[in-house]
C-alpha atoms as a PDB file:
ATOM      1  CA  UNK A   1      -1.009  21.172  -9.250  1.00  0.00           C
ATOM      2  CA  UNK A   2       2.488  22.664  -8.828  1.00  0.00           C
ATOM      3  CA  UNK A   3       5.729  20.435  -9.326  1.00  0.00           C
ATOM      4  CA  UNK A   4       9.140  20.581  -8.007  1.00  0.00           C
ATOM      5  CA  UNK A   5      12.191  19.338  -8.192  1.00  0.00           C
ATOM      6  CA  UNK A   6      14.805  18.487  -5.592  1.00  0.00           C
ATOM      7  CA  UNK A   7      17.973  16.316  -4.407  1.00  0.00           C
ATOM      8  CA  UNK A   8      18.603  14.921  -1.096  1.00  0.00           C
ATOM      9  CA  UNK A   9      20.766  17.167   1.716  1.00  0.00           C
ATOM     10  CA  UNK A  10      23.229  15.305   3.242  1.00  0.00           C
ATOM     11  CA  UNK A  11      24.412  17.681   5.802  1.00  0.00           C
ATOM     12  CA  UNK A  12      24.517  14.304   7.953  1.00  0.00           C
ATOM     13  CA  UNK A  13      26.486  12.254   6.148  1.00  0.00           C
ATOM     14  CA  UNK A  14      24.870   8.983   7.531  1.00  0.00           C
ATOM     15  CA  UNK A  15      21.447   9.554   5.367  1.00  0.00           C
ATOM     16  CA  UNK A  16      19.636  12.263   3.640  1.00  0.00           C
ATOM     17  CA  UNK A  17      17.125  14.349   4.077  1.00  0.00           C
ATOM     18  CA  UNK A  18      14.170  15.644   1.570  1.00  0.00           C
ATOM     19  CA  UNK A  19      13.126  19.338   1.979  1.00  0.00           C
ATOM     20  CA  UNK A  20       9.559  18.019   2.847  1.00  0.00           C
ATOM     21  CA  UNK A  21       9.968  19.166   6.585  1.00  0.00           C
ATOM     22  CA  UNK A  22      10.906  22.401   5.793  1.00  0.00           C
ATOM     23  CA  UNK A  23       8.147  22.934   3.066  1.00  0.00           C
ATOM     24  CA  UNK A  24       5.645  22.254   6.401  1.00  0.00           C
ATOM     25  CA  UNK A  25       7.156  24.656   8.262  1.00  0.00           C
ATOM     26  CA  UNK A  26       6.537  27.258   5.184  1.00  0.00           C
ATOM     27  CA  UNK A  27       3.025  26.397   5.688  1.00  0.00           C
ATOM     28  CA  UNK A  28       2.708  23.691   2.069  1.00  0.00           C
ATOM     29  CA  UNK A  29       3.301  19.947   1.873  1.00  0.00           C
ATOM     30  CA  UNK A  30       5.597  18.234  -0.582  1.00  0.00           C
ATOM     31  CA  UNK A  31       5.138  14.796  -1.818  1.00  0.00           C
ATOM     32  CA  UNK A  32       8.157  12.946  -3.561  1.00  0.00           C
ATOM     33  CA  UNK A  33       6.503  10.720  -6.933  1.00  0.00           C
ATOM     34  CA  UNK A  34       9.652  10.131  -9.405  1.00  0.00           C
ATOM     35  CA  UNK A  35      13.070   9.915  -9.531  1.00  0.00           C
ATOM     36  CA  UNK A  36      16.057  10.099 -11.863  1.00  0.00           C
ATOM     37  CA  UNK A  37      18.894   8.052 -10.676  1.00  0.00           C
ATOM     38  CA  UNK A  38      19.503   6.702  -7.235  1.00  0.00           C
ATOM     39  CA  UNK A  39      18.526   9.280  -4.127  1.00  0.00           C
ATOM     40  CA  UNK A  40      21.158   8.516  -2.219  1.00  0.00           C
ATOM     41  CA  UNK A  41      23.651   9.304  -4.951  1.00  0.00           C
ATOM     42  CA  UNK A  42      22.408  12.715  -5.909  1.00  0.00           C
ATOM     43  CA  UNK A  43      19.491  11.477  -8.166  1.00  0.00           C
ATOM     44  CA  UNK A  44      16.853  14.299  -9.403  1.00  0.00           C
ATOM     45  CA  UNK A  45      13.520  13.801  -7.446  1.00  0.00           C
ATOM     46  CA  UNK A  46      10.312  15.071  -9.112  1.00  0.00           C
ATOM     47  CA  UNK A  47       7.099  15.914  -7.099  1.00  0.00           C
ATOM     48  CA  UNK A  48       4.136  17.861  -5.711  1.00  0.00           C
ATOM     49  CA  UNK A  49       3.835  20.719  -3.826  1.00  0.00           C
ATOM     50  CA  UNK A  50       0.828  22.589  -2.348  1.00  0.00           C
ATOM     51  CA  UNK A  51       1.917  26.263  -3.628  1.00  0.00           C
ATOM     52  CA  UNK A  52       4.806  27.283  -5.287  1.00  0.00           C
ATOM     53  CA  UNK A  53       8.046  27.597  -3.135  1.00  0.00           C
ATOM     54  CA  UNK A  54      10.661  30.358  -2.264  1.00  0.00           C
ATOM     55  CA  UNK A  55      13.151  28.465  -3.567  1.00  0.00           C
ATOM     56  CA  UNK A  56      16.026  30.731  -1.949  1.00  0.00           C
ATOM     57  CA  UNK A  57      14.591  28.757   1.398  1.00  0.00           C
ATOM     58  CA  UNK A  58      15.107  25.490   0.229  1.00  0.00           C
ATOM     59  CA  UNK A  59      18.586  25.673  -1.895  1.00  0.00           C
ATOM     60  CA  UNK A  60      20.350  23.165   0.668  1.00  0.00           C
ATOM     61  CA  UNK A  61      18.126  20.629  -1.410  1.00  0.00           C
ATOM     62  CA  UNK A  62      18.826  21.921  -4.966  1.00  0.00           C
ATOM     63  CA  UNK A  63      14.932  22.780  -4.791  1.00  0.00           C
ATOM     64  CA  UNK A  64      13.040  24.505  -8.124  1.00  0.00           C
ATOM     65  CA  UNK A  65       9.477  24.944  -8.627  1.00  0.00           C
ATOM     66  CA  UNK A  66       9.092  23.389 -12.542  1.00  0.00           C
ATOM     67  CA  UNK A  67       6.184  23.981 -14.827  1.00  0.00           C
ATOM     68  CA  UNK A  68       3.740  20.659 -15.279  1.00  0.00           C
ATOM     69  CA  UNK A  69       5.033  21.077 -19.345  1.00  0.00           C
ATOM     70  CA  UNK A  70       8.555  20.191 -17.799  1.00  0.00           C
ATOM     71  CA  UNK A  71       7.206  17.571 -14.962  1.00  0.00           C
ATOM     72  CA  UNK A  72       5.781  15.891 -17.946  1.00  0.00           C
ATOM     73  CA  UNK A  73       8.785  15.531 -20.020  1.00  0.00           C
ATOM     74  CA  UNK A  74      10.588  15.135 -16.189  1.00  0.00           C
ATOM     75  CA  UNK A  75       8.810  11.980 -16.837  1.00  0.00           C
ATOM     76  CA  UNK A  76       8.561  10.753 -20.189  1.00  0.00           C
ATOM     77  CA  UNK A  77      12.480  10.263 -19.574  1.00  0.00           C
ATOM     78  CA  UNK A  78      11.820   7.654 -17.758  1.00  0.00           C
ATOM     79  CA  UNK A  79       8.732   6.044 -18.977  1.00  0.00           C
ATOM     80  CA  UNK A  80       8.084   7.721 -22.418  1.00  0.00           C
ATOM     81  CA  UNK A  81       4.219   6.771 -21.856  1.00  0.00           C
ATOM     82  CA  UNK A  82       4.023   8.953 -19.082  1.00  0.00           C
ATOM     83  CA  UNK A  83       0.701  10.892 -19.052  1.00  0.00           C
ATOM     84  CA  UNK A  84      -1.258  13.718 -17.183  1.00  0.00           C
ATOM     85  CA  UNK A  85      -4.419  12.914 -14.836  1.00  0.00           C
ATOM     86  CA  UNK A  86      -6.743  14.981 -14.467  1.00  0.00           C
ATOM     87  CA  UNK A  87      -6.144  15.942 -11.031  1.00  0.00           C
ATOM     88  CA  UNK A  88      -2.239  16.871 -12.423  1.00  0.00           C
ATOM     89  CA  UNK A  89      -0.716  13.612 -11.216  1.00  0.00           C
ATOM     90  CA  UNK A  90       1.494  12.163 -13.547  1.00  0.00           C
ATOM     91  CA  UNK A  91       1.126   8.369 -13.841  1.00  0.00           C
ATOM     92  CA  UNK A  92       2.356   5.614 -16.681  1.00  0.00           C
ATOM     93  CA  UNK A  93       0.325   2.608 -17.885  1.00  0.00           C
ATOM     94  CA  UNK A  94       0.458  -0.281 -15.177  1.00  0.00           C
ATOM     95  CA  UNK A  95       0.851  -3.993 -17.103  1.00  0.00           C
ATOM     96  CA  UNK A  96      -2.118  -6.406 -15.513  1.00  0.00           C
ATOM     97  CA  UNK A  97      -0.934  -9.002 -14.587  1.00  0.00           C
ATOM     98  CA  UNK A  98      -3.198 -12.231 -14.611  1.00  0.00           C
ATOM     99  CA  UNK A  99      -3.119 -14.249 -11.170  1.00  0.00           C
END
């Protein structure tokens, strides 16, 4: 599993844009899971890639590749019982709730 980080581009001012697009066209797929503040107002957003990124490519989105040591702790910021999956996800404990 490799992680990233990334903001949204707001080249158009009327909404943003995540660099998932342009990580296709490189041939990889990105998928957004967490988030540190509000996207919309330049919040940090943590998630997946398929392969490591040239990050010079992707700068317009404040893109860098992040080990899963520092996706973890990414994460425990937010939810301090924030764990690993085994396939690399990272995931927090869900309350039941009773119907």
């Amino acid at each position: 599993m490799n992680y990233a980080t990334w903001k949204l581009n707001f080249t158009n001012p009327d909404y943003g844009t995540g660099p998932e697009a342009q990580i296709a066209e490189l041939g990889a797929t990105a998928q957004a899971a967490w988030i540190v503040g509000q996207a919309h107002e330049g919040g940090t957003i943590l998630g997946y890639v398929t392969e490591p990124q040239d990050e010079t490519k992707l700068s317009a989105w404040d893109f860098a590749n992040i080990t899963q040591e520092e996706a973890l702790a990414f994460c425990q910021e937010i939810d301090s019982e924030a764990y690993l999956l085994e396939d690399g996800m990272i995931t927090y404990p869900i309350e039941k709730i009773e119907a």
